[in-house]
C-alpha atoms as a PDB file:
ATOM      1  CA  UNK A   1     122.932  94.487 111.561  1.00  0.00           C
ATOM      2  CA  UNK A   2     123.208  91.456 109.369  1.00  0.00           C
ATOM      3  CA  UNK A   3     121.513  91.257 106.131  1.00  0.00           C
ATOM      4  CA  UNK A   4     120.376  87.743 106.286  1.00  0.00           C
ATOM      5  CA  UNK A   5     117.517  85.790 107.696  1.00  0.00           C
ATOM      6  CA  UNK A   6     115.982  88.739 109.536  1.00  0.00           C
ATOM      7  CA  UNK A   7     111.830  88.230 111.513  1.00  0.00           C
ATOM      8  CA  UNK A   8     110.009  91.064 110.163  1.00  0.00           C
ATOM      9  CA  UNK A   9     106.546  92.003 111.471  1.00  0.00           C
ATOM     10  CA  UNK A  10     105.332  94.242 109.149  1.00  0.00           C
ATOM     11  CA  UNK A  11     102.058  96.218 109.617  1.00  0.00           C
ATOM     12  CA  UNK A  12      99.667  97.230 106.894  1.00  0.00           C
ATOM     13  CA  UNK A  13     101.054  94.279 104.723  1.00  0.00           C
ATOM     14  CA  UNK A  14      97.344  93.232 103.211  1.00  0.00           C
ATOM     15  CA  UNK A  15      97.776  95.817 100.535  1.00  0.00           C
ATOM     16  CA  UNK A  16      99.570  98.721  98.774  1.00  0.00           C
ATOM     17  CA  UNK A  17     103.321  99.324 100.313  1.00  0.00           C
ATOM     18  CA  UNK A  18     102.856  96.694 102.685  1.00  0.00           C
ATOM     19  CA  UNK A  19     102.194  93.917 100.322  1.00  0.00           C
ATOM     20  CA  UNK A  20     104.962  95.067  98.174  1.00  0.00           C
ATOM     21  CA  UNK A  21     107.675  95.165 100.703  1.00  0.00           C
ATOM     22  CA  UNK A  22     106.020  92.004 101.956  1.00  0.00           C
ATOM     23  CA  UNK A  23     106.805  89.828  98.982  1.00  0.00           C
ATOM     24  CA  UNK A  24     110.221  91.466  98.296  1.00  0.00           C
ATOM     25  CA  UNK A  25     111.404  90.403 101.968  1.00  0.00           C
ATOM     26  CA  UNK A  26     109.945  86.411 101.275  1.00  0.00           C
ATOM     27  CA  UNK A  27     111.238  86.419  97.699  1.00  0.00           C
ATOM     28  CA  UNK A  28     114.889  87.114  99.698  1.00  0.00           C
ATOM     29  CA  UNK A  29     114.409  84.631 102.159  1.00  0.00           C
ATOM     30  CA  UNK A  30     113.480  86.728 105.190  1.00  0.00           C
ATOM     31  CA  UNK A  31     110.617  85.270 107.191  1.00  0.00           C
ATOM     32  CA  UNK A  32     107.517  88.100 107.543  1.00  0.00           C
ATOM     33  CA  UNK A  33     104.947  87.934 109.709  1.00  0.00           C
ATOM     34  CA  UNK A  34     102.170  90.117 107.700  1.00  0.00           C
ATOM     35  CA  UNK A  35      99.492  92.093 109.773  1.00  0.00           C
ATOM     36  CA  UNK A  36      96.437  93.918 108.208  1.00  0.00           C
ATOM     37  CA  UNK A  37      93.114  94.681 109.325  1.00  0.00           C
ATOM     38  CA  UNK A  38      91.201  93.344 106.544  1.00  0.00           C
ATOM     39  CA  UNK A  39      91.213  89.587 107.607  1.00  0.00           C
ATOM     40  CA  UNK A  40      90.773  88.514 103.903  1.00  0.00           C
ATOM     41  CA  UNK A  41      93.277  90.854 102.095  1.00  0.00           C
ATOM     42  CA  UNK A  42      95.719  89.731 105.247  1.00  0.00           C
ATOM     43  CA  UNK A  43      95.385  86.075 104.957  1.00  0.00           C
ATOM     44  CA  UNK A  44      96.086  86.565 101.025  1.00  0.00           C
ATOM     45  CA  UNK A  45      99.651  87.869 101.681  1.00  0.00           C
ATOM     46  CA  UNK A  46     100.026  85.693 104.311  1.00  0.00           C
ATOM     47  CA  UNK A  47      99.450  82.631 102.047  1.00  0.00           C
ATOM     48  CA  UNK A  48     102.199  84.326  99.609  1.00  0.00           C
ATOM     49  CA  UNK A  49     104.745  84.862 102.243  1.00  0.00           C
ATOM     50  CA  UNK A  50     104.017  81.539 104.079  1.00  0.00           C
ATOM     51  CA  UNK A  51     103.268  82.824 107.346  1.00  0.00           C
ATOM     52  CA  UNK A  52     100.183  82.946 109.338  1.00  0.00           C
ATOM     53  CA  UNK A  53      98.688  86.833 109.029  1.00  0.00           C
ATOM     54  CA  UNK A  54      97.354  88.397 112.096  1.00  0.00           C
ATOM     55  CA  UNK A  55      95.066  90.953 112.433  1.00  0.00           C
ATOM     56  CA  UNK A  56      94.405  93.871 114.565  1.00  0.00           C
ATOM     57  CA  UNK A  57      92.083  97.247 114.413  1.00  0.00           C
ATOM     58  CA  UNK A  58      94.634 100.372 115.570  1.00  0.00           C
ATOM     59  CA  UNK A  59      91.098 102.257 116.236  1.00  0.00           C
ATOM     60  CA  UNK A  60      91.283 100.112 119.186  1.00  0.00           C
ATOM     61  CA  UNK A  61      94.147  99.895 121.627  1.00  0.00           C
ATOM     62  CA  UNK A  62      92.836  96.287 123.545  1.00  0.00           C
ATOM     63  CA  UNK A  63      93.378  94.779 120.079  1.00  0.00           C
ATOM     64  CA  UNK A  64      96.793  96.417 119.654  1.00  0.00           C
ATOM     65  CA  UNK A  65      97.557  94.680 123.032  1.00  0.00           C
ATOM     66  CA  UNK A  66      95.970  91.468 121.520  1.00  0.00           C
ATOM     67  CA  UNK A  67      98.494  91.633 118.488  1.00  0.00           C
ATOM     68  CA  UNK A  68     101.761  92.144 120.664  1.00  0.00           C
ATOM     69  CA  UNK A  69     100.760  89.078 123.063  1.00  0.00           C
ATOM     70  CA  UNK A  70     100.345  87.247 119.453  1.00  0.00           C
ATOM     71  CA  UNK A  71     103.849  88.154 118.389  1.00  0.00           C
ATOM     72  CA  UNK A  72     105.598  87.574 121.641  1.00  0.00           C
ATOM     73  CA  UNK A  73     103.610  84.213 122.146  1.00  0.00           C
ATOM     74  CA  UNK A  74     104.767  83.548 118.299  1.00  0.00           C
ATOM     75  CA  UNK A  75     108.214  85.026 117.346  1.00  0.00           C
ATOM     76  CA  UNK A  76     110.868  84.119 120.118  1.00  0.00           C
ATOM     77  CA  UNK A  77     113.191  86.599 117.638  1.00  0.00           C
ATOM     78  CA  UNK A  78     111.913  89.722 116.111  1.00  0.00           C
ATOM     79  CA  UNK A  79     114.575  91.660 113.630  1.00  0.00           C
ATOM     80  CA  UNK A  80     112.379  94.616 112.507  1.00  0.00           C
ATOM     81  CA  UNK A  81     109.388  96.158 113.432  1.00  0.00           C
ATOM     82  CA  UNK A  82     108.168  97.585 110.308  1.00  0.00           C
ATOM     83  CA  UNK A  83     105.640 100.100 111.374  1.00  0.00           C
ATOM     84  CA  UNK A  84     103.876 100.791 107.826  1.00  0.00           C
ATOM     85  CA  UNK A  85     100.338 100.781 109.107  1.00  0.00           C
ATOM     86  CA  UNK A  86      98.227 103.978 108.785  1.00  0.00           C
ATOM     87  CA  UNK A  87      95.462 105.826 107.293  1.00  0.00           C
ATOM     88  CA  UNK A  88      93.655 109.370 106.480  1.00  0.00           C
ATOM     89  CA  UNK A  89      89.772 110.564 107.025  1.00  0.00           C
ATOM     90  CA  UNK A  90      88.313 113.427 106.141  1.00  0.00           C
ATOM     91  CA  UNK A  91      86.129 114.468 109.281  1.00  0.00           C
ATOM     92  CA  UNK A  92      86.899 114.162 112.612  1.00  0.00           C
ATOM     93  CA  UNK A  93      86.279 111.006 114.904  1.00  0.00           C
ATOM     94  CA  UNK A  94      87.569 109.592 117.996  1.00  0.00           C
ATOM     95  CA  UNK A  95      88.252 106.376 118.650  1.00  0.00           C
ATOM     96  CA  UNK A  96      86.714 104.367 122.031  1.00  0.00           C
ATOM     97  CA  UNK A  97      89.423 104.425 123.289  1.00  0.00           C
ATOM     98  CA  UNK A  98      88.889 108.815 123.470  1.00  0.00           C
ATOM     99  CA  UNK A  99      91.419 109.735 120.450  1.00  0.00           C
ATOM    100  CA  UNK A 100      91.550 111.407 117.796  1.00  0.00           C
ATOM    101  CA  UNK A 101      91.303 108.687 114.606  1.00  0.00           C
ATOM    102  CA  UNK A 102      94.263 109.350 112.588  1.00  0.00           C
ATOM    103  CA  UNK A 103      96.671 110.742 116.210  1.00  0.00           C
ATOM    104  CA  UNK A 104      95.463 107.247 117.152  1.00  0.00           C
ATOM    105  CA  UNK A 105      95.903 105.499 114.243  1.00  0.00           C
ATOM    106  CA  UNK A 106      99.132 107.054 112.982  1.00  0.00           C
ATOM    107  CA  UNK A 107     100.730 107.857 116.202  1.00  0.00           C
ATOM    108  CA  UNK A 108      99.785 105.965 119.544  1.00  0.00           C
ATOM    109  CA  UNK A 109      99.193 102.319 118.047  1.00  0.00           C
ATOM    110  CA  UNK A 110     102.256 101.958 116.628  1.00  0.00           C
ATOM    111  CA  UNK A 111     104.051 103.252 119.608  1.00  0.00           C
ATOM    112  CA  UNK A 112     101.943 100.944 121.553  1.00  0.00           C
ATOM    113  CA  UNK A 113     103.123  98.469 119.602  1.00  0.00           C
ATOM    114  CA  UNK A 114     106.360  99.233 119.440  1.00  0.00           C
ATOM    115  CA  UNK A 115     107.019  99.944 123.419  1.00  0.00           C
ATOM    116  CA  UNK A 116     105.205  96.281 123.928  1.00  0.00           C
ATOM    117  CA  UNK A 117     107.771  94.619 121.815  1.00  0.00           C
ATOM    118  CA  UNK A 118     110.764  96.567 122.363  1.00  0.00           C
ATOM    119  CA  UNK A 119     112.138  93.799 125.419  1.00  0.00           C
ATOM    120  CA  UNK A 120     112.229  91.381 122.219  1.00  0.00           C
ATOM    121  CA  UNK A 121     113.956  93.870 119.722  1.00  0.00           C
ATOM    122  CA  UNK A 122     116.244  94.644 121.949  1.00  0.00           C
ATOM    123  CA  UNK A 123     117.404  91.102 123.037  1.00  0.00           C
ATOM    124  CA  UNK A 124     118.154  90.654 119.228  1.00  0.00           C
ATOM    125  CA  UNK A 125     119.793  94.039 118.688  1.00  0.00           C
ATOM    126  CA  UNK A 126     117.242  94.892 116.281  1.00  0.00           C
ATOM    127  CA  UNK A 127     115.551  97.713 114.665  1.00  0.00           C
ATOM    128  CA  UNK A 128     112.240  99.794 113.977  1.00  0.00           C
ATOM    129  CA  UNK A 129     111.000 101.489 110.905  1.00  0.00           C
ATOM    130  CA  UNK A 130     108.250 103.997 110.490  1.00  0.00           C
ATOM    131  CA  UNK A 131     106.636 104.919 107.282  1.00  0.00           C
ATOM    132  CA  UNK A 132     106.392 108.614 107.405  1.00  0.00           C
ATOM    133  CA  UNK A 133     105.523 111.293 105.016  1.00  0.00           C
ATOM    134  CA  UNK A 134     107.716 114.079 103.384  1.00  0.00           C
ATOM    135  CA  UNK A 135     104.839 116.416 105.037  1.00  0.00           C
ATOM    136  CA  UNK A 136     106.199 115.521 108.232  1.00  0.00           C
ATOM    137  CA  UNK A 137     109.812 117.145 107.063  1.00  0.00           C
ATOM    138  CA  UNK A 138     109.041 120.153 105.051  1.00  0.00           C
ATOM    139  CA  UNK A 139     106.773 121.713 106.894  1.00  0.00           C
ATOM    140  CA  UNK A 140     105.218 119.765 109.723  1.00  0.00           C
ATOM    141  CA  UNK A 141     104.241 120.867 112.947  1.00  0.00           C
ATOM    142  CA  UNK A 142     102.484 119.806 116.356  1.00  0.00           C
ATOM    143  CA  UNK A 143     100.307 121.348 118.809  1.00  0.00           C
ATOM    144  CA  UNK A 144     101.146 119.694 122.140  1.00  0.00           C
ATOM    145  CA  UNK A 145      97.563 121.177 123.509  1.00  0.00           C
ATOM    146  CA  UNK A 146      95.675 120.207 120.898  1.00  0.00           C
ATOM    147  CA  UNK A 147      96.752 116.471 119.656  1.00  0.00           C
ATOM    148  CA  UNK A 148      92.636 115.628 119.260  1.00  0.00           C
ATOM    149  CA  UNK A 149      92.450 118.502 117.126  1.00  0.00           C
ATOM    150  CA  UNK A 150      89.446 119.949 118.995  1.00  0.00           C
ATOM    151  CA  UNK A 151      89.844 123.462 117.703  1.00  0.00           C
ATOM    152  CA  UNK A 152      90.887 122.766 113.970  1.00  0.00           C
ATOM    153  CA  UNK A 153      90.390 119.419 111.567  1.00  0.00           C
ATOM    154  CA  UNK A 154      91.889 119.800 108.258  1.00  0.00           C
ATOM    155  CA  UNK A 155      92.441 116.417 107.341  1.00  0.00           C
ATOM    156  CA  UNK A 156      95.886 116.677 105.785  1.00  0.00           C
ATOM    157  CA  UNK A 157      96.918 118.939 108.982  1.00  0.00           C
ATOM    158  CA  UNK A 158      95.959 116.621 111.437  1.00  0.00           C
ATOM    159  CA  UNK A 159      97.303 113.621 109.325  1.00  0.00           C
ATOM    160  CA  UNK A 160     100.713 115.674 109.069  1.00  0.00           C
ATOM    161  CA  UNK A 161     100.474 116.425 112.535  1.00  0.00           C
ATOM    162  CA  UNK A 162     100.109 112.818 113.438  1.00  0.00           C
ATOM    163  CA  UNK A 163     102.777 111.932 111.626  1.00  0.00           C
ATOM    164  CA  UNK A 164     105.360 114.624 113.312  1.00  0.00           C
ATOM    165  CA  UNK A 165     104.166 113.378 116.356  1.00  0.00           C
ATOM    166  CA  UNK A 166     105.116 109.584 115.455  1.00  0.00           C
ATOM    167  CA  UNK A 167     108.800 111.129 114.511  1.00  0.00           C
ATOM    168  CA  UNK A 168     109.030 113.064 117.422  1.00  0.00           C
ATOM    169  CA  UNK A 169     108.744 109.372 119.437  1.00  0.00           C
ATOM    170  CA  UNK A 170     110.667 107.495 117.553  1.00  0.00           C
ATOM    171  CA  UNK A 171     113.062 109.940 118.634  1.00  0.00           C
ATOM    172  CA  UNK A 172     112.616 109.546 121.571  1.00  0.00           C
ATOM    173  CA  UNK A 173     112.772 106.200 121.793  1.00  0.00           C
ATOM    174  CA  UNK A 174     116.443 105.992 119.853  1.00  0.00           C
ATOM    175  CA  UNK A 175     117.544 108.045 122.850  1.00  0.00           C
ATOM    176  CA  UNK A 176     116.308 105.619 125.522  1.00  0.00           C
ATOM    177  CA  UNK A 177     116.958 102.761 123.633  1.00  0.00           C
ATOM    178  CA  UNK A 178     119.925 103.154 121.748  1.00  0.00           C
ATOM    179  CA  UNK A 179     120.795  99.372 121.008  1.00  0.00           C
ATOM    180  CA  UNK A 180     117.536  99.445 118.936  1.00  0.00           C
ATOM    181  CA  UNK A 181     118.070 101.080 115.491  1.00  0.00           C
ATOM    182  CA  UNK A 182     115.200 103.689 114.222  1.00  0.00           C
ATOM    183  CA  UNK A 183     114.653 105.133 111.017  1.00  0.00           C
ATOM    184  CA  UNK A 184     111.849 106.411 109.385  1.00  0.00           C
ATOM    185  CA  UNK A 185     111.333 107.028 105.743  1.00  0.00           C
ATOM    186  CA  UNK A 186     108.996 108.500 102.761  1.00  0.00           C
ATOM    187  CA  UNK A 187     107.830 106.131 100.613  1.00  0.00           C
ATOM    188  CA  UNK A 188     106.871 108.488  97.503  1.00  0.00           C
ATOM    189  CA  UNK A 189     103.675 109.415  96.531  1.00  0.00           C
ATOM    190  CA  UNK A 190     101.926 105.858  95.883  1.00  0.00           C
ATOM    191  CA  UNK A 191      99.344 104.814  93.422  1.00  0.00           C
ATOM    192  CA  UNK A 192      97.915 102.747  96.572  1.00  0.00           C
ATOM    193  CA  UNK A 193      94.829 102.551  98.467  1.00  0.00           C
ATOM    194  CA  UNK A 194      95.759 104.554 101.087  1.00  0.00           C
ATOM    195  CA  UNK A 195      93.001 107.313 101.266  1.00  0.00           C
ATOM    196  CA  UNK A 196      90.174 105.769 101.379  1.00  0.00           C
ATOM    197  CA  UNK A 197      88.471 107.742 102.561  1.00  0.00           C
ATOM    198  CA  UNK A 198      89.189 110.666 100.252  1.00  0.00           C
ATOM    199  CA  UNK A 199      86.404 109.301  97.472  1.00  0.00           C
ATOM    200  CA  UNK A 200      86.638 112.406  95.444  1.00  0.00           C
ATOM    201  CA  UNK A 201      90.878 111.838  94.889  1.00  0.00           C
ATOM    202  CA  UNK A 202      89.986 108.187  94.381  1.00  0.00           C
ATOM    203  CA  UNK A 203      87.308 108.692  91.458  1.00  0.00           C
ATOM    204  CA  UNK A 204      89.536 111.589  90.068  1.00  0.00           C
ATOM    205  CA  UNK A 205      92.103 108.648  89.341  1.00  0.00           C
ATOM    206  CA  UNK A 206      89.744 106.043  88.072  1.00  0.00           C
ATOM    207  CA  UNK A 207      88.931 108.978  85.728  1.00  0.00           C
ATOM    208  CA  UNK A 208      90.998 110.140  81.978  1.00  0.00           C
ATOM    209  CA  UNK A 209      91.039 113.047  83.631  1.00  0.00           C
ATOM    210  CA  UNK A 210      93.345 111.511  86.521  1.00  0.00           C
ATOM    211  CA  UNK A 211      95.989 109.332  84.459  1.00  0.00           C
ATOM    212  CA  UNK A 212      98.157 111.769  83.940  1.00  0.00           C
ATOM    213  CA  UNK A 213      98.385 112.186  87.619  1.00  0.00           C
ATOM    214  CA  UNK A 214      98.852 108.349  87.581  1.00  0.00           C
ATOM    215  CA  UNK A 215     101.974 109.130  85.992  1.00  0.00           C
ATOM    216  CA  UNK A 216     103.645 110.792  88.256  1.00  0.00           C
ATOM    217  CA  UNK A 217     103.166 108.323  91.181  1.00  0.00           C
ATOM    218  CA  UNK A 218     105.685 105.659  92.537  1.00  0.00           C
ATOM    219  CA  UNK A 219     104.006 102.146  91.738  1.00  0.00           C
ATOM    220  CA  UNK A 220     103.653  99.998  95.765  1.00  0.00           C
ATOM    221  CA  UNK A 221     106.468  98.003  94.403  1.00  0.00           C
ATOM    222  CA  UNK A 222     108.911 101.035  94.029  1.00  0.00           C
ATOM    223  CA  UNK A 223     108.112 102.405  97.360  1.00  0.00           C
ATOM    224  CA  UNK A 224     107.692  98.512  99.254  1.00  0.00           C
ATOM    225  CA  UNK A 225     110.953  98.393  97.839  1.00  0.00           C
ATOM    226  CA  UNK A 226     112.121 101.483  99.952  1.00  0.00           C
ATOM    227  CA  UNK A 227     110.924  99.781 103.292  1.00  0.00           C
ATOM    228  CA  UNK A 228     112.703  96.705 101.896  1.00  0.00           C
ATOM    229  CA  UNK A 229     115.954  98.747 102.133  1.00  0.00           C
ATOM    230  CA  UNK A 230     115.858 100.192 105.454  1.00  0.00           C
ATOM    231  CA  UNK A 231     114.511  96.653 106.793  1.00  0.00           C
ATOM    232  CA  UNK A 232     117.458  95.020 105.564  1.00  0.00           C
ATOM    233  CA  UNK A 233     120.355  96.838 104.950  1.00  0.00           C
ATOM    234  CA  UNK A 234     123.670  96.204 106.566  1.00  0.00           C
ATOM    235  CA  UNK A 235     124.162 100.502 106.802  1.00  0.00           C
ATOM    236  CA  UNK A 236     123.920 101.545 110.980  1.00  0.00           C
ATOM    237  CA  UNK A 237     120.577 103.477 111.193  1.00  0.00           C
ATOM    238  CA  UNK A 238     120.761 106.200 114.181  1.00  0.00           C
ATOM    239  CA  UNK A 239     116.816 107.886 114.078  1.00  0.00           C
ATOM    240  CA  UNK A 240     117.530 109.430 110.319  1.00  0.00           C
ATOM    241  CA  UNK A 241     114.660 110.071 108.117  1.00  0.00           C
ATOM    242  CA  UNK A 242     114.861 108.438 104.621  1.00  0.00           C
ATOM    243  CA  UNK A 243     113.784 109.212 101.359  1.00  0.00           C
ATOM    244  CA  UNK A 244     114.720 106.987  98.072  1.00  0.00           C
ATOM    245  CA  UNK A 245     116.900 105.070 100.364  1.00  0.00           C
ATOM    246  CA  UNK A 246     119.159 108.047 101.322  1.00  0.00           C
ATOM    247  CA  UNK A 247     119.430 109.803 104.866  1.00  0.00           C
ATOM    248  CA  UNK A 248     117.687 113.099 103.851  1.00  0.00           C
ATOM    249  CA  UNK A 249     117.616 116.621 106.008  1.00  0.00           C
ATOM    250  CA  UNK A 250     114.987 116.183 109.120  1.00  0.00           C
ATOM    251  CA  UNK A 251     112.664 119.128 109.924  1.00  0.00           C
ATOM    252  CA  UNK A 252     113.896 120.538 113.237  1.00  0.00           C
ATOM    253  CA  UNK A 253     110.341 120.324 114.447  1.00  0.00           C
ATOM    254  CA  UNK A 254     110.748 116.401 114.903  1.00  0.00           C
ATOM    255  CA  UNK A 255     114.882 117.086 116.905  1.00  0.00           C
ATOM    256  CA  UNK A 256     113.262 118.962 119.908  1.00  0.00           C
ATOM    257  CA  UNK A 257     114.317 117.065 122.514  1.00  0.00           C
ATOM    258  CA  UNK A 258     112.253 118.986 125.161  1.00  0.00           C
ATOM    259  CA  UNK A 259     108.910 118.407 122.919  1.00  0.00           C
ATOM    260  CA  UNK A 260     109.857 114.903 122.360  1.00  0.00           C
ATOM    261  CA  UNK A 261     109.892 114.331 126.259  1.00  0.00           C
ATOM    262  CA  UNK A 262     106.749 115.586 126.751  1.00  0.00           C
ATOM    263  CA  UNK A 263     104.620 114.204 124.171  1.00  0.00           C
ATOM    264  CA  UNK A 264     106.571 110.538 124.947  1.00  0.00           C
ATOM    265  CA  UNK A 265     104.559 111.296 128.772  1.00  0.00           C
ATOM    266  CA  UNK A 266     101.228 112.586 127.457  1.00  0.00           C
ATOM    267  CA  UNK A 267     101.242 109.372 124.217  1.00  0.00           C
ATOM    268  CA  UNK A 268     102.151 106.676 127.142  1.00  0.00           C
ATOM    269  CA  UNK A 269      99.750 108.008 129.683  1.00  0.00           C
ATOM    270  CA  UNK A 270      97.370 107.877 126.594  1.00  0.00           C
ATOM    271  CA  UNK A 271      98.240 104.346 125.961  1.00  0.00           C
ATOM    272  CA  UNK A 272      98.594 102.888 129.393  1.00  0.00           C
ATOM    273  CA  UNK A 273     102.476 102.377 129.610  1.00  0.00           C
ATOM    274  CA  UNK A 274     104.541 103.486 132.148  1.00  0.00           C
ATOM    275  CA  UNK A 275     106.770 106.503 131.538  1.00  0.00           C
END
């Protein structure tokens, strides 16, 4: 894959990772197409990279469908689908849509997404990214029979969870689509706005008591510069998970094959694709 001149739509670009990696790609002379869901915050990057932002709400799937018909009406080329969008609440919720928030959020939108553009990605041989979590790859795991978490909500389980379940897809969709390149990647442990919900870990790092936590965490630009690399190097990527832009042992929860075939049913059932 060529290094120059690539169409990146990049999700969760208002802020954070997203941003970072935003402005990194325009400052090299690659053309992004920003999408957030704060309409403000999205338009602000979208002024920076000079390209019209777009918005969409993953808590709903019509607007996910919304979005794609806005990028296939828009970009007659996409390069890289750059699915950084995400996000983390503490108690349960579904979605109207009859999902779990964050298996929604984390998981199904973005494969919506990506299924709905992958005609275009594939007519320019191109290639999707996932932001993922080292979570997923240490010690994640996934409870086919349980993806709303009805019988247990721990909040970084079920994020975890989601997450695993995203890999397991992306899989999945290397194998079925294997002139499309897949990767995903962890970006570090970011000083970002990610958990927003999760006030109490917010104040503790507005606090003294929380800078020397600060420390220790990889500034948006180091890890947007980790997305950078994976959406525009010239290295093959064949479904390997990143981390510090090197391929990095997988958990062998996300390489079953037979799990990864059923979940790719139950997700596109869930979102209204065909099989």
């Amino acid at each position: 894959m060529s290094a120059a001149g690539k169409i990146v739509v990049l999700t969760g670009a208002s802020a954070g990772i997203g941003a970072a990696a935003a402005r990194q790609l325009h400052r090299d002379g690659h053309t992004v197409i920003p999408v957030g869901r704060n309409a403000d915050k999205t338009a602000a990057i979208a002024e920076e990279v000079g390209q019209p932002g777009l918005t969409c709400n993953y808590a709903d799937l019509s607007d996910v469908r919304r979005l794609a018909d806005a990028l296939l009406e828009r970009c007659p080329r996409i390069d890289v689908l750059a699915n950084n969008a995400g996000g983390q609440w503490v108690k349960r919720e579904l979605t109207k849509d009859g999902n779990e928030l964050q298996f929604q959020v984390n998981c199904l939108a973005p494969f919506l997404l990506t299924r709905l553009l992958t005609d275009r990605l594939r007519e320019s041989g191109g290639r999707v990214v996932n932001t993922s979590t080292m979570m997923v790859h240490k010690h994640g795991h996934i409870d086919l029979d349980d993806l709303d978490s009805n019988h247990r909500y721990k909040s970084h389980e079920v994020y975890t969870s989601s997450k695993v379940a995203a890999a397991l897809l992306l899989r999945e969709f290397a194998r079925r689509n294997p002139d499309i390149e897949t990767a995903d990647y962890h970006p570090g442990i970011v000083a970002s706005e990610f958990a927003r919900d999760q006030k109490f870990q917010q104040f503790l790092l507005r606090t003294p008591l929380g800078k020397p936590m600060q420390k220790l965490l990889d500034s948006p630009e180091v890890a947007g510069q980790r997305l950078y690399f994976l959406c525009t190097t010239a290295e093959k990527l064949d479904a390997g998970y990143y981390f510090k832009n090197e391929r990095t042992q997988e958990n062998p929860v996300v390489l079953d094959e037979d799990n990864a075939r059923k979940l790719w049913d139950i997700a596109s059932r869930r979102i209204g694709v065909e099989v």
